[in-house]
N, C-alpha and C. Protein backbone atom coordinates (compact mmCIF):
# COMPACT_ATOMS: atom_id res chain seq x y z
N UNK A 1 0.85 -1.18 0.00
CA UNK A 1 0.00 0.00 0.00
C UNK A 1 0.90 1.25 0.00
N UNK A 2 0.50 2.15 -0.76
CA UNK A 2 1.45 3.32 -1.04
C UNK A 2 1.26 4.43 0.17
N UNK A 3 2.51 5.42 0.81
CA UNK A 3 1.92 6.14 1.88
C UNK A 3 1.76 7.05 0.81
N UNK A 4 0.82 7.89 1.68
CA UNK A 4 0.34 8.90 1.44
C UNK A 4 1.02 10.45 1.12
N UNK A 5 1.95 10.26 1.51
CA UNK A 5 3.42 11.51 1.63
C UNK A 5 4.07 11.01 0.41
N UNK A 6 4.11 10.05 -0.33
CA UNK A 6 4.57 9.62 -1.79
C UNK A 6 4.09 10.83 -2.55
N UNK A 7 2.76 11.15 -2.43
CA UNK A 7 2.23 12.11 -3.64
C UNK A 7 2.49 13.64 -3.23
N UNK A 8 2.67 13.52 -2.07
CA UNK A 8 2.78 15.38 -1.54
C UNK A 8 3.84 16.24 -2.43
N UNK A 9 3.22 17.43 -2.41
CA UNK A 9 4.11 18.27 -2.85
C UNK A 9 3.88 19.92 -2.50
N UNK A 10 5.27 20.63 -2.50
CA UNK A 10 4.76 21.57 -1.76
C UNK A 10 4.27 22.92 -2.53
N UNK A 11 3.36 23.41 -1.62
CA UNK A 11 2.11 24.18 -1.86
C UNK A 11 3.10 25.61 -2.68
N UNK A 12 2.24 26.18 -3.89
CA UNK A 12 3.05 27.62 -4.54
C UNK A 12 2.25 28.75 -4.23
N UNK A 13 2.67 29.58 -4.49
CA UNK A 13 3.35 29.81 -4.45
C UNK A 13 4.20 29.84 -2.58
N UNK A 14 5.74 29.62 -2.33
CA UNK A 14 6.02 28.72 -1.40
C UNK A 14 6.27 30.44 -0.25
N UNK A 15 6.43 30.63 0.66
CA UNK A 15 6.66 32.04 1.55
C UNK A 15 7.50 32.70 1.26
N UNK A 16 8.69 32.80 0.86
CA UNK A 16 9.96 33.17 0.42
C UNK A 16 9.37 34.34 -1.08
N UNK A 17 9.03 33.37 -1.79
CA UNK A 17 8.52 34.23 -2.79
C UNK A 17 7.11 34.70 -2.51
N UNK A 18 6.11 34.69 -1.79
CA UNK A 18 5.43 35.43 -1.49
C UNK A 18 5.94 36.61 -1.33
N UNK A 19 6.51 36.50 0.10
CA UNK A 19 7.12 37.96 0.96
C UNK A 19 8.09 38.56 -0.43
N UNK A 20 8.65 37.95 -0.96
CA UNK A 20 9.34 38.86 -1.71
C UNK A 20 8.27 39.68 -2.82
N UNK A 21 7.35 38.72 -3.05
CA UNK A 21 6.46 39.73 -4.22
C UNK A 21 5.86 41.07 -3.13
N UNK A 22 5.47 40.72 -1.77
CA UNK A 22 4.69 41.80 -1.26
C UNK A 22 6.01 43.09 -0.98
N UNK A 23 6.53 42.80 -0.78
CA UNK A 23 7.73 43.47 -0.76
C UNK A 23 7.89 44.43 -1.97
N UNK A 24 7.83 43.93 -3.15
CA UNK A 24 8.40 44.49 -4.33
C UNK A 24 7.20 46.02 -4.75
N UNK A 25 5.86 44.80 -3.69
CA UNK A 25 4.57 45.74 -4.23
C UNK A 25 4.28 47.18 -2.41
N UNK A 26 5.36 46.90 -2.06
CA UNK A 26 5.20 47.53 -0.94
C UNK A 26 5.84 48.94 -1.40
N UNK A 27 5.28 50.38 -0.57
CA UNK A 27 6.37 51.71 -1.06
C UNK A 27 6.75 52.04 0.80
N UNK A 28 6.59 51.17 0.85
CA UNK A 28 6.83 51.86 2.48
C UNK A 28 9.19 51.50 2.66
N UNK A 29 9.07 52.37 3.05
CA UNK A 29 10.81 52.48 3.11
C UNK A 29 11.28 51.56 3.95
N UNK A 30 12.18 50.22 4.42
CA UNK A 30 12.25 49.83 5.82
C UNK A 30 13.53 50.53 6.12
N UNK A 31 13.93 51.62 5.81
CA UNK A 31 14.87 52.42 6.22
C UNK A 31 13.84 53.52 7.19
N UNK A 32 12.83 54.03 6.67
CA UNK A 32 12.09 54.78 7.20
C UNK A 32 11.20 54.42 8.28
N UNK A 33 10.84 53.09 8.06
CA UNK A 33 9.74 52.14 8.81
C UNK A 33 10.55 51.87 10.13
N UNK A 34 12.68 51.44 9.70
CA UNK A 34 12.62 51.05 11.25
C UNK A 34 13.50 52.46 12.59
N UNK A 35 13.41 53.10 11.30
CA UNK A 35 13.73 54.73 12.04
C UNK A 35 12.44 54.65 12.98
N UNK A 36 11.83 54.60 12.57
CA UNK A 36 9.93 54.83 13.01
C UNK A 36 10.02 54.35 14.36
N UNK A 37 10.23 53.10 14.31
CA UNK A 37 9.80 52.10 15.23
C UNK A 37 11.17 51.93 15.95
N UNK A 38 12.42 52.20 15.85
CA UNK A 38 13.44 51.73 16.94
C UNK A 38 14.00 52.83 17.46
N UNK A 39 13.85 53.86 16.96
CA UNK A 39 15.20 55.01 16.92
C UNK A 39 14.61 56.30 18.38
N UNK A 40 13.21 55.57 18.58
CA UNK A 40 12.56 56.80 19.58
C UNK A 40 13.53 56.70 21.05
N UNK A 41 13.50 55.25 21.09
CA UNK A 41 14.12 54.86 22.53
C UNK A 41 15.77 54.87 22.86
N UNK A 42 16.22 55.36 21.15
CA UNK A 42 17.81 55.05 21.28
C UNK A 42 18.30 53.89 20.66
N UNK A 43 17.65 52.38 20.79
CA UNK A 43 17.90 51.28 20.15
C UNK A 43 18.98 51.27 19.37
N UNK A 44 18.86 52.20 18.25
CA UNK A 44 19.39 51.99 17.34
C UNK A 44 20.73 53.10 17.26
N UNK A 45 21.04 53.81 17.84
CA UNK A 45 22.36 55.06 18.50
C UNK A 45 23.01 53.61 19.31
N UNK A 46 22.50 53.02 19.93
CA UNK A 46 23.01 52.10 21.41
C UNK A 46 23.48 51.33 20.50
N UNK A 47 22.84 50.25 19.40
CA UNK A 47 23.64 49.36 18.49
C UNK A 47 24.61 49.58 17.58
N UNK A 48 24.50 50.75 17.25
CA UNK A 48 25.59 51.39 16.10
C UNK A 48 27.24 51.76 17.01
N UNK A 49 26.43 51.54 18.19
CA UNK A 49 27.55 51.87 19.63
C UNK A 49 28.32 50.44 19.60
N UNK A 50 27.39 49.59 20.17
CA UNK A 50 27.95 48.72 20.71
C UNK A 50 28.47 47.29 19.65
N UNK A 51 27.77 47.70 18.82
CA UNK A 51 27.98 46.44 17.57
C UNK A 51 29.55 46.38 17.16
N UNK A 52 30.61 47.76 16.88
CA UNK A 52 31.66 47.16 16.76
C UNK A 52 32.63 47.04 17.86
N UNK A 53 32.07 46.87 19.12
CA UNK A 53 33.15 46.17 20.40
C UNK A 53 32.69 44.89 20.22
N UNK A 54 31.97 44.50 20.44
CA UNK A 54 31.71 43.15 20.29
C UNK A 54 31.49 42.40 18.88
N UNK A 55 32.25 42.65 17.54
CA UNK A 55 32.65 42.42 16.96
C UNK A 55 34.30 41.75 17.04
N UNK A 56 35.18 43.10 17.78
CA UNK A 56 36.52 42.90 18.16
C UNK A 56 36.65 42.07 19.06
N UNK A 57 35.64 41.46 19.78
CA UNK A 57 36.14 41.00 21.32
C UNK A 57 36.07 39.26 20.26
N UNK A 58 37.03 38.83 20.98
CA UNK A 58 37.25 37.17 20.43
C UNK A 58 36.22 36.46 21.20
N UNK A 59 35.94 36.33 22.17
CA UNK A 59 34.51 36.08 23.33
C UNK A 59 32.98 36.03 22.34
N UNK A 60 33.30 36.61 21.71
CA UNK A 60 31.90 36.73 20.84
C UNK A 60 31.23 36.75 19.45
N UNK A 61 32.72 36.12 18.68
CA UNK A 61 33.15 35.39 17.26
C UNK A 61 32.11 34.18 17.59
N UNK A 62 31.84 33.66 16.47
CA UNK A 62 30.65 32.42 16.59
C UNK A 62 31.09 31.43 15.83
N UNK A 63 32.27 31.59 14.86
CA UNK A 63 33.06 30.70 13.81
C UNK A 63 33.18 29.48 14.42
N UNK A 64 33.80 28.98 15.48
CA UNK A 64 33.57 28.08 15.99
C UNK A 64 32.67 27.66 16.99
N UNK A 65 31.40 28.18 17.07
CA UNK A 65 30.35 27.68 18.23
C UNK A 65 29.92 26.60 17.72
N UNK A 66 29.29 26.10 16.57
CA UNK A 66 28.61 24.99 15.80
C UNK A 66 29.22 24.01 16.64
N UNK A 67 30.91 24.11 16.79
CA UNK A 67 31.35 22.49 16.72
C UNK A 67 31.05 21.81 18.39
N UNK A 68 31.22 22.89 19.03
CA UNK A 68 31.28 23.05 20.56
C UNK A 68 30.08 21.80 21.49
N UNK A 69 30.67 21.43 22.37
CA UNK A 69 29.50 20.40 22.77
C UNK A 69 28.39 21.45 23.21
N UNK A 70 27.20 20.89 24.12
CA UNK A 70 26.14 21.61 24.96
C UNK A 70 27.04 22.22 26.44
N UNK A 71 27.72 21.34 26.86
CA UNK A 71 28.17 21.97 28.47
C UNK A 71 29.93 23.34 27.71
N UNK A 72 30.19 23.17 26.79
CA UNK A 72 30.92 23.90 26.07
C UNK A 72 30.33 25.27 25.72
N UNK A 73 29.10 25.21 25.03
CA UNK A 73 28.12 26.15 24.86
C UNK A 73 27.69 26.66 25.89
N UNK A 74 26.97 26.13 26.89
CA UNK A 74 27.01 26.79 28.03
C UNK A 74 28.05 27.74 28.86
N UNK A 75 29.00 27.11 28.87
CA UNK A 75 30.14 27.89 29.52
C UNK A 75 30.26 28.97 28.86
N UNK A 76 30.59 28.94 27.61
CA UNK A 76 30.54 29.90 26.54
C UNK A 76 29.72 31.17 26.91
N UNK A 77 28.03 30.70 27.04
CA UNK A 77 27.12 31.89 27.25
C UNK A 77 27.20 32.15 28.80
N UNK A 78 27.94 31.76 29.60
CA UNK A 78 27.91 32.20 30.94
C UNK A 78 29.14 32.72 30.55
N UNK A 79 30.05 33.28 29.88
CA UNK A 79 31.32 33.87 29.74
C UNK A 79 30.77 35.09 29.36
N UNK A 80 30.06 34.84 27.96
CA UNK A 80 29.65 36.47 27.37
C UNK A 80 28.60 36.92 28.36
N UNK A 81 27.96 36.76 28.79
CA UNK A 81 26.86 37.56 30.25
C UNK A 81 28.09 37.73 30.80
N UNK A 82 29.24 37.33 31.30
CA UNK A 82 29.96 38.24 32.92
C UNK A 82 30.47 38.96 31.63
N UNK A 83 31.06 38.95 30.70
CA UNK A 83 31.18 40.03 30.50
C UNK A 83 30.29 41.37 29.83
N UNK A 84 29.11 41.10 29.85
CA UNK A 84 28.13 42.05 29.25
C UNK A 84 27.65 42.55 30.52
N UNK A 85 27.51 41.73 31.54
CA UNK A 85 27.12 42.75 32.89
C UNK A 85 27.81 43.64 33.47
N UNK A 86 27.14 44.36 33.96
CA UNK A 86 27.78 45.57 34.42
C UNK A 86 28.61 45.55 35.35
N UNK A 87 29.61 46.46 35.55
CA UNK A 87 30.58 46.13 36.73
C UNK A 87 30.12 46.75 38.10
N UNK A 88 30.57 45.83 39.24
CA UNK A 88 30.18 46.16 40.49
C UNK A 88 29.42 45.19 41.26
């Protein structure tokens, strides 16, 4: 008896190209849209801050996280929190 998942196939148009057609048919800016929405509170002054220290810091390179066990990984994210918390 044949299963049933033999004949499936997946549905079109598939999300990827959806969002990209609504996108294409969209005029709204997301340069403007996420000024809108992040920039009231600072968000985005604070990331443009902090994005290239923690670029430089070797603590927070990800090139090798994939290979890392779970108790490896862990240690890992209890390393970057002491150093993202504040001092004192």
């Amino acid at each position: 008896m044949p299963d049933f998942t033999d004949n499936l196939r997946p549905s079109q148009p598939d999300g990827p190209t959806t969002l990209a057609r609504e996108r294409e048919q969209s005029n709204v800016s997301t340069e403007e849209l996420g000024q809108h929405l992040l920039a009231s509170d600072g968000f985005l002054e604070r990331q443009s801050r902090i994005l290239p220290i923690l670029q430089q810091e070797p603590l927070f390179k990800k090139d090798k996280q994939q290979n890392l066990s779970r108790p490896d990984r862990f240690k890992l994210g209890l390393a970057r929190a002491k150093a993202c918390a504040p001092p004192g």
